[in-house]
Protein backbone atom coordinates (compact mmCIF):
# COMPACT_ATOMS: atom_id res chain seq x y z
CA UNK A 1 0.00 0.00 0.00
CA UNK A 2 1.53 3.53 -0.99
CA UNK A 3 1.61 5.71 1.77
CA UNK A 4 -0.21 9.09 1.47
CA UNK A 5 1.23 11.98 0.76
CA UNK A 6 0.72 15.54 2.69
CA UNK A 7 -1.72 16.73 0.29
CA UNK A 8 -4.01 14.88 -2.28
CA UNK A 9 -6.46 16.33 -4.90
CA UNK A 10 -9.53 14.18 -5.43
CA UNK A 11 -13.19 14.07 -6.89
CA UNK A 12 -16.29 13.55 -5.13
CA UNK A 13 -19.32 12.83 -5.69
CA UNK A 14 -21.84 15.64 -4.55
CA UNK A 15 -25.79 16.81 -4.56
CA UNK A 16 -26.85 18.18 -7.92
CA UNK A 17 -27.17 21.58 -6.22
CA UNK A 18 -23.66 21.95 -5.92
CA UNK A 19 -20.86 22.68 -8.37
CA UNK A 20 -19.17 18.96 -10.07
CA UNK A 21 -15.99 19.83 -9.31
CA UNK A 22 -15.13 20.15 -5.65
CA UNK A 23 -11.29 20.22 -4.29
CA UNK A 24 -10.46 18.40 -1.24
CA UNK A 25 -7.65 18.97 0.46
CA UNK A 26 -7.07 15.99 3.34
CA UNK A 27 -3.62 15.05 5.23
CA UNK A 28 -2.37 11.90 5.77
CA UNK A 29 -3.99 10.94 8.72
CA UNK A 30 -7.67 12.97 8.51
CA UNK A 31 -10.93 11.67 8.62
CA UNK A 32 -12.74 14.70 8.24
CA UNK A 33 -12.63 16.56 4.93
CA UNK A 34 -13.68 20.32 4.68
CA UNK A 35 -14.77 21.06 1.02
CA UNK A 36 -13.98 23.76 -1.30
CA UNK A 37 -16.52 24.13 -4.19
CA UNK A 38 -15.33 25.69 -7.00
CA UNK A 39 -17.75 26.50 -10.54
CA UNK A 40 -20.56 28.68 -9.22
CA UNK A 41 -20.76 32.60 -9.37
CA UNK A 42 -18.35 32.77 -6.39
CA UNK A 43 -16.17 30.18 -4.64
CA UNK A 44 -18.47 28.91 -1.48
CA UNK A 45 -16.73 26.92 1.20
CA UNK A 46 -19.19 24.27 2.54
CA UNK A 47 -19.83 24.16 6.13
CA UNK A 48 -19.95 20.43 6.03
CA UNK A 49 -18.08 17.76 7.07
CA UNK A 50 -17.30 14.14 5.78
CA UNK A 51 -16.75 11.08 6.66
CA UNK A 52 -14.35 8.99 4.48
CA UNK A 53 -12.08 6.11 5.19
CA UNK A 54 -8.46 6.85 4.27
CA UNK A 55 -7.11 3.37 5.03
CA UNK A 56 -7.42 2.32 1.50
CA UNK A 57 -5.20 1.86 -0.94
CA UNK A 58 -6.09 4.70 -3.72
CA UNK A 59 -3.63 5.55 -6.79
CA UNK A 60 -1.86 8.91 -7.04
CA UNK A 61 -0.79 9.06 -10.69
CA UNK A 62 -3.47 11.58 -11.16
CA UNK A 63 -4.06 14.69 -9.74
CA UNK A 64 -8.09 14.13 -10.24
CA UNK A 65 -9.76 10.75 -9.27
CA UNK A 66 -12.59 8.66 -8.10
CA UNK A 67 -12.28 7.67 -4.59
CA UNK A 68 -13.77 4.43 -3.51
CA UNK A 69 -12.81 2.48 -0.12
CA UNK A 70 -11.86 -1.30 -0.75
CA UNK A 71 -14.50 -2.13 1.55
CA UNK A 72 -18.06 -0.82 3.52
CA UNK A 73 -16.86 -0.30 6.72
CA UNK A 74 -13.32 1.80 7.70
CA UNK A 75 -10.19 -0.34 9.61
CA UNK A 76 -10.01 3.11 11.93
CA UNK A 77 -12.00 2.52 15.11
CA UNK A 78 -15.20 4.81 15.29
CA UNK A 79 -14.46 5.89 11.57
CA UNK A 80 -17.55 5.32 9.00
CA UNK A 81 -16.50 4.65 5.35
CA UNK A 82 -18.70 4.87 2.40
CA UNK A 83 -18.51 3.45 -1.26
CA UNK A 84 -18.76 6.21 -3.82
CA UNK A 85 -21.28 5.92 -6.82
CA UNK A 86 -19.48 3.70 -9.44
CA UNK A 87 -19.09 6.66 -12.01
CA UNK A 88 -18.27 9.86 -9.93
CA UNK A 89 -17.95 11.98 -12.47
CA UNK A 90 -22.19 11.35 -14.22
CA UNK A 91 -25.12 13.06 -13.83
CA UNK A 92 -28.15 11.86 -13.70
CA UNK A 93 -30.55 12.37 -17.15
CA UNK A 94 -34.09 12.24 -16.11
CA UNK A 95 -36.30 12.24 -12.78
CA UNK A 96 -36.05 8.86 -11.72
CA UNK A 97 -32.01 9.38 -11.98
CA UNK A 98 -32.22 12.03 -10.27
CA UNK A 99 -34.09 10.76 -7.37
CA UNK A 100 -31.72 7.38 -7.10
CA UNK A 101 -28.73 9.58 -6.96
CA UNK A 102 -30.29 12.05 -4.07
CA UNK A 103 -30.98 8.52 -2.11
CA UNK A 104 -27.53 7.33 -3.39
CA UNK A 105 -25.24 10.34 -2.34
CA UNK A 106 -27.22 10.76 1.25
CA UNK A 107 -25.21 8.66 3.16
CA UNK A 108 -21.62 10.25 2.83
CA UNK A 109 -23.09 13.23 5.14
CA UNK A 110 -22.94 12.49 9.05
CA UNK A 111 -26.89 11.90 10.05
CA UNK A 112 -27.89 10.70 6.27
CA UNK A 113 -28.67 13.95 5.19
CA UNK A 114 -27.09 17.17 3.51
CA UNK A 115 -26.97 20.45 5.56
CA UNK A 116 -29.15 23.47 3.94
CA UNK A 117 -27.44 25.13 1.01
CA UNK A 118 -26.15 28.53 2.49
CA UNK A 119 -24.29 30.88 0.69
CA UNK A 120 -21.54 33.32 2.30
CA UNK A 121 -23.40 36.81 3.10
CA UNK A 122 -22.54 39.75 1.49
CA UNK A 123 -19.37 41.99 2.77
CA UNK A 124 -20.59 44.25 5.90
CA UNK A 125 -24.16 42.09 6.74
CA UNK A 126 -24.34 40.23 8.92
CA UNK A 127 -26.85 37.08 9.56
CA UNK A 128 -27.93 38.02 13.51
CA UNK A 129 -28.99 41.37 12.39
CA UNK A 130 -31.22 39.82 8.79
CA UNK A 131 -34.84 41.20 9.65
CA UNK A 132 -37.44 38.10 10.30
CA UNK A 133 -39.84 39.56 7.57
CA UNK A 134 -39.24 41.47 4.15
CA UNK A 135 -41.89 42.96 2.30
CA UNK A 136 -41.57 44.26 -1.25
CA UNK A 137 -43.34 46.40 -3.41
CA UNK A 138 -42.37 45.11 -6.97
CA UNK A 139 -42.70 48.19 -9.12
CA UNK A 140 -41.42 49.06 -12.43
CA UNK A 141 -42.16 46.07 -14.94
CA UNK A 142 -43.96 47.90 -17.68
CA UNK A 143 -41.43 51.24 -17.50
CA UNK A 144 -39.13 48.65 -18.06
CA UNK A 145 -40.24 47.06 -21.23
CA UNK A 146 -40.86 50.44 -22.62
CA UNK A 147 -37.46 52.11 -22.40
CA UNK A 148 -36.36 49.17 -23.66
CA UNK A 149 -39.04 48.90 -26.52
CA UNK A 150 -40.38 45.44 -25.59
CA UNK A 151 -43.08 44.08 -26.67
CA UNK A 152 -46.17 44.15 -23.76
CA UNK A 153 -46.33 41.96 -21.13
CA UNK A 154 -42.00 41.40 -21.45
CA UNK A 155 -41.52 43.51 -18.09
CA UNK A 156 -43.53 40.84 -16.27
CA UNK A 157 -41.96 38.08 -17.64
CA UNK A 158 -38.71 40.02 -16.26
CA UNK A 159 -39.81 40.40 -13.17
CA UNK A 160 -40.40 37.07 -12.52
CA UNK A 161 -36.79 36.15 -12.35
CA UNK A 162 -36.17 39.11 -9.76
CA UNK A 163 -39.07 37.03 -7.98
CA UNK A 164 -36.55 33.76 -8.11
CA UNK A 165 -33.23 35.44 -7.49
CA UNK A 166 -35.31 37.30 -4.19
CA UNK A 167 -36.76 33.91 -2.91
CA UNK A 168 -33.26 32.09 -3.62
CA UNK A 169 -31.57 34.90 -1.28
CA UNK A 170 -34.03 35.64 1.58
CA UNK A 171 -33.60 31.64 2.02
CA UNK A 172 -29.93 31.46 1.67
CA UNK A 173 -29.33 34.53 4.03
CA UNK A 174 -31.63 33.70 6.70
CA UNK A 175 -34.83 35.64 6.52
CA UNK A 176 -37.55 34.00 7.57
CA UNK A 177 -40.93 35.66 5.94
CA UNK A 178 -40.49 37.42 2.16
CA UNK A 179 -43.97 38.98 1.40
CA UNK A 180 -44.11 40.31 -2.13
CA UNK A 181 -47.09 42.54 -3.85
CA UNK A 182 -47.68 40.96 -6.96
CA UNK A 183 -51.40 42.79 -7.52
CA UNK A 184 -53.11 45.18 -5.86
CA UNK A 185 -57.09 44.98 -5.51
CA UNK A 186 -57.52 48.29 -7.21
CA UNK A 187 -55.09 47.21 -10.08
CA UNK A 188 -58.45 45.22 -11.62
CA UNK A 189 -59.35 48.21 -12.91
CA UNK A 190 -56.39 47.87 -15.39
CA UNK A 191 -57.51 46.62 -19.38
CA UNK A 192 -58.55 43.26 -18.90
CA UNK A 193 -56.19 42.18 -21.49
CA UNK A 194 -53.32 43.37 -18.84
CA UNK A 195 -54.90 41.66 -15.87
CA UNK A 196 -55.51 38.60 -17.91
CA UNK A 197 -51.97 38.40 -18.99
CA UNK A 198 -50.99 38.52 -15.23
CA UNK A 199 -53.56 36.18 -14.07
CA UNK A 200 -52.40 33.39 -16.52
CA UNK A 201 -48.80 34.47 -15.38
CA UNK A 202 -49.20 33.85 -11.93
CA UNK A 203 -50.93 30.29 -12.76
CA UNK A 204 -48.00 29.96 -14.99
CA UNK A 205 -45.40 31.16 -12.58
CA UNK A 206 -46.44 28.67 -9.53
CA UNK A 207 -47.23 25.49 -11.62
CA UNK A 208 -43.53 25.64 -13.03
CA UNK A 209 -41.78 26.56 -9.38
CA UNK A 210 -43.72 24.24 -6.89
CA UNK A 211 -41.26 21.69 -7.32
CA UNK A 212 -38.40 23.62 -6.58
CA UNK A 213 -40.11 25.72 -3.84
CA UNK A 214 -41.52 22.65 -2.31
CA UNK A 215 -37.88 20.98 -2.53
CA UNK A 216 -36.26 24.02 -0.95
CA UNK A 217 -38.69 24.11 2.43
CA UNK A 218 -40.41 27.07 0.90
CA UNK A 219 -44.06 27.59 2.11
CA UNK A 220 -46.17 28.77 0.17
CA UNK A 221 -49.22 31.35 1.35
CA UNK A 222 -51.91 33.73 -0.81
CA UNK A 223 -53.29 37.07 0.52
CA UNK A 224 -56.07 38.99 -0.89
CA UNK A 225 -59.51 38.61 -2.16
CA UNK A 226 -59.19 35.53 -3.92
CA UNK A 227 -63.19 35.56 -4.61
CA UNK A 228 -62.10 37.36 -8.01
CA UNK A 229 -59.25 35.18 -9.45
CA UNK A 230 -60.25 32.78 -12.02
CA UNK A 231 -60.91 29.50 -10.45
CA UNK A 232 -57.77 27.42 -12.42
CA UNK A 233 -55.81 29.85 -10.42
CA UNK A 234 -57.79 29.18 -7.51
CA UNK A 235 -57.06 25.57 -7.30
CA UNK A 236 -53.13 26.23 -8.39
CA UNK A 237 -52.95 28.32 -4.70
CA UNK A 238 -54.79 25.83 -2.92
CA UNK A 239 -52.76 22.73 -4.13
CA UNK A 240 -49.41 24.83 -3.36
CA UNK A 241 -50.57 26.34 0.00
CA UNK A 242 -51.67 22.64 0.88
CA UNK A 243 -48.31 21.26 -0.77
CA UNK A 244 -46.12 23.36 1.09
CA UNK A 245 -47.64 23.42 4.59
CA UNK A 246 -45.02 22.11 6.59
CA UNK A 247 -42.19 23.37 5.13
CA UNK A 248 -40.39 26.19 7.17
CA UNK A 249 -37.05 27.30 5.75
CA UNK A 250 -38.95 30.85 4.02
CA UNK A 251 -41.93 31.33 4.17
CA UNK A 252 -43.54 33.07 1.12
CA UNK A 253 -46.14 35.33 1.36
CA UNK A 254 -47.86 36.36 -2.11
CA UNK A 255 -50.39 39.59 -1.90
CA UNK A 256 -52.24 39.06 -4.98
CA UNK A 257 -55.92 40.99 -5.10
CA UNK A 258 -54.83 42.58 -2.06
CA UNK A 259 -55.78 45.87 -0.35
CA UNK A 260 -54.46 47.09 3.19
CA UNK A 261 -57.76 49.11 3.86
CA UNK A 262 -59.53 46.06 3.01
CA UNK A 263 -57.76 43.68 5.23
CA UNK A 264 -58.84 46.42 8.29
CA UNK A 265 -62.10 46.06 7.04
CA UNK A 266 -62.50 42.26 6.91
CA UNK A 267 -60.28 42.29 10.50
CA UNK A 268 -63.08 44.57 11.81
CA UNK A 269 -65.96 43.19 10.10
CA UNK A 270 -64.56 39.56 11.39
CA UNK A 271 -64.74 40.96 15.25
CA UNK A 272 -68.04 42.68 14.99
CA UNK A 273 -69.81 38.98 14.02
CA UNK A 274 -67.54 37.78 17.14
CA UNK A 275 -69.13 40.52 19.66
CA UNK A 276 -72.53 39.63 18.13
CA UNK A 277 -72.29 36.47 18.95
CA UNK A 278 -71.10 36.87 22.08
CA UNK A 279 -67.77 35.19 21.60
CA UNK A 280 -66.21 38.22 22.45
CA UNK A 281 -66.76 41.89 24.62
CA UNK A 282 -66.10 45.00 23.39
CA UNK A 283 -63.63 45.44 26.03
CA UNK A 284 -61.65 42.98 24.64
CA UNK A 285 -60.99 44.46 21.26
CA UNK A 286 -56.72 45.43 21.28
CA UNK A 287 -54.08 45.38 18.67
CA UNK A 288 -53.62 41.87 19.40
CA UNK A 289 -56.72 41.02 18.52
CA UNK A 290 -57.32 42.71 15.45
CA UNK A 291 -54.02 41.13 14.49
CA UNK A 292 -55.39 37.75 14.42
CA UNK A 293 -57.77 38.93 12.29
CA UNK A 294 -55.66 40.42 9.27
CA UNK A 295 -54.58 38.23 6.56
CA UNK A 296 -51.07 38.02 7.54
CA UNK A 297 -52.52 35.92 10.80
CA UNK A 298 -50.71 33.07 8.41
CA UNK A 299 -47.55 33.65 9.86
CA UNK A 300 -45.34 34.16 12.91
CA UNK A 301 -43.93 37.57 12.26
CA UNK A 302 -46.81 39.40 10.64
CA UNK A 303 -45.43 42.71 10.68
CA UNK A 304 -42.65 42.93 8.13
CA UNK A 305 -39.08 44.51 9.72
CA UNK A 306 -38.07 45.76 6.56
CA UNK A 307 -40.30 47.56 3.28
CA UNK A 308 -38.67 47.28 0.09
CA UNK A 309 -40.10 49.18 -3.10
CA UNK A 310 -38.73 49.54 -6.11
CA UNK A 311 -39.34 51.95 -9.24
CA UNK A 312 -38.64 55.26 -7.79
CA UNK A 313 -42.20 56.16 -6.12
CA UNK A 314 -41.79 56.87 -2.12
CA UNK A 315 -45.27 55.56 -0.96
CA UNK A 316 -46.81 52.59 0.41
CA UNK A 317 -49.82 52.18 -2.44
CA UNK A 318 -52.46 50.42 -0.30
CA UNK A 319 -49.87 47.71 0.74
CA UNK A 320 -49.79 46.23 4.71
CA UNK A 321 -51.08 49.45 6.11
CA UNK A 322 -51.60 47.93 9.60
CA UNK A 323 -48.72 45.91 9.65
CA UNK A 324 -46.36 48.70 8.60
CA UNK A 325 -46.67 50.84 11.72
CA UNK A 326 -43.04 50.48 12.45
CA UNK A 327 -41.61 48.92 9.66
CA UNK A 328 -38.16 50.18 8.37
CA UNK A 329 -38.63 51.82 4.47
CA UNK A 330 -36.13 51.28 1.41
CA UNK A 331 -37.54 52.97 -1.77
CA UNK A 332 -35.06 52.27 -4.36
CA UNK A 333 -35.30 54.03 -8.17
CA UNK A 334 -34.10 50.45 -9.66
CA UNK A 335 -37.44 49.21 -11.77
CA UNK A 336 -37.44 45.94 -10.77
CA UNK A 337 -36.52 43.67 -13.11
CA UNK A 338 -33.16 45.15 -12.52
CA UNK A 339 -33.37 44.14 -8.75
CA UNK A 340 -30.71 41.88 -7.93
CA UNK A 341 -28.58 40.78 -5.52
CA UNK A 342 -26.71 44.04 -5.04
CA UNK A 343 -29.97 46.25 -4.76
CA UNK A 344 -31.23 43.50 -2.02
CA UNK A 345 -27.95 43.48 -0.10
CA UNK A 346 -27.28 47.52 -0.15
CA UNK A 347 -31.06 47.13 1.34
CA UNK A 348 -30.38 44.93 3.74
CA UNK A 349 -26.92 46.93 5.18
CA UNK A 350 -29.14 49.97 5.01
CA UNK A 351 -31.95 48.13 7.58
CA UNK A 352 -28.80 46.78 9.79
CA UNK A 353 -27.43 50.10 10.09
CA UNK A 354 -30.17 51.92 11.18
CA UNK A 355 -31.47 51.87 15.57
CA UNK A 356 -35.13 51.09 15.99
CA UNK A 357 -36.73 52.92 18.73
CA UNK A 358 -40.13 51.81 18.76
CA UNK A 359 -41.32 55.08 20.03
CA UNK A 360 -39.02 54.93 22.82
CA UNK A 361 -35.00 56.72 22.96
């Protein structure tokens, strides 16, 4: 058996969310591997560790190879080895593939599973200051396509990738609640051949992410009148609201028909029917129970830390008007298919800079 040297370059096999090629840098005696991804839009160090035997024999003529122990089980005492996939270097072609490999590659993390994918934050934010809940006003599509000459409806379809990229990052970076204005109740009075476009958009938009969303512990909730959407897009919220349930890594929080006067309304409405019946007193009407009456009673932080709105405009538009009492405000003149991930961070430093008060000094 050739003794190993100080420092040896090989391939592993890894989940298909991460980049092929990973260097691995492991002495001599080691058992536990920290790995260095290389191939995505920045280098990400994984926060990860492995568990490989090293007691078998393995070639060193090149500088990239499969590793795979001799046997299932390591010679070190208290050391767990695992056999690699017989082609490391594959990807699997269809669903089924897919699916074998996820079961497959599961065991070479300690407790069967891989850790969440997190990505290094931003220089200057930091992760115990992220607010719990971002809200965003998503203005700007249509200016967009215009001073660009596009035909109608292309600022929409533009916006929905600053929809991904934002859902992708408020998971990676640790926010817990994204709530995003994607049509206001008084924006029905738009040309029906607009609001149709955006109604089969949204239908379009959720059918083709629940897989992913589900897959990534996203949750899924709808806010607004939903008495006026058409009823395929009906049953496309229910399915993903009932889909995505349990999941808890972000959760999502779509305001489509919505109206912030409205929600008061239906909140107060809600608690009159309550003191008629005599379920409740008058004396008992506070904040915290006309909180549990608004539609953001779906989640745990319903008032959102930080407003986001893009486009230029410096006003709320109808949007959370109870829950915003104290919320911090970031109006940004990026239209927002041009939101990205440096608009969202210089947002986010600008929230972790600033000393919230509450009223108080």
């Amino acid at each position: 058996m050739r003794k190993f040297p100080e420092k040896l370059q090989i391939v592993i096999i890894l989940p298909l969310n991460w980049p092929l090629r990973t260097s691995v840098q492991v002495s001599s005696n080691a058992a536990r591997l920290n790995v260095q991804t290389h191939g995505g839009d920045d280098d990400v160090t994984v926060r990860s560790i492995m568990f490989l035997s090293l007691s078998s024999p393995i070639s060193i003529e090149n500088a990239l190879i499969p590793f795979k122990p001799r046997s299932s089980r390591s010679q070190t005492p208290g050391i767990r080895s695992h056999p690699l996939p017989s082609n490391p270097l594959s990807l699997p072609r269809s669903a089924a593939a897919a699916a074998a490999f996820k079961e497959e590659t599961r065991q070479f993390a300690p407790g069967g599973d891989f850790p969440p994918d997190e990505e290094s934050l931003p220089a200057g934010l930091r992760r115990d200051l992220m607010p719990r809940h971002v809200a965003v006003i998503m203005d700007g599509n249509v200016r967009w396509e215009k001073r660009r000459g596009l035909p109608a409806g292309s600022g929409h379809q533009a916006g929905v990738r600053s929809v991904r990229e934002l859902i992708k990052l408020s998971s990676k970076w640790g926010i817990g609640v994204l709530t995003v204005f994607a049509f206001s109740y008084d924006n029905w009075n738009r040309s029906k051949m607009e609001v149709g476009f955006l109604m089969t958009l949204f239908e379009k938009m959720i059918t083709a992410e629940i897989d992913n969303l589900a897959r990534d512990g996203v949750r899924i909730s709808i806010i607004g009148d939903s008495s006026k959407l058409p009823k395929s897009l009906q049953k496309v919220i229910s399915d993903a609201e009932e889909r995505t349930k349990d999941n808890s890594r972000l959760h999502l929080i779509v305001a489509v028909s919505y109206s912030g006067k409205y929600d008061v309304v239906q909140a107060c409405k809600s608690i009159c029917h309550k003191v008629k019946d005599g379920l409740v007193q008058v004396d008992d009407i506070n904040e915290s129970l006309v909180e549990q009456e608004l539609e953001t009673n779906c989640t745990e932080f319903p008032y959102p830390d930080l407003l986001i709105r893009t486009g230029g405009d410096i006003r709320v538009s109808n949007f959370l008007l109870w829950q915003l009492a104290y919320t911090e405000l970031f109006f940004v003149s990026a239209l927002w298919p041009d939101f990205g991930k440096a608009e969202f961070a210089e947002a986010l430093t600008s929230f972790q800079r600033r000393q919230r008060r509450y009223g108080g000094r």
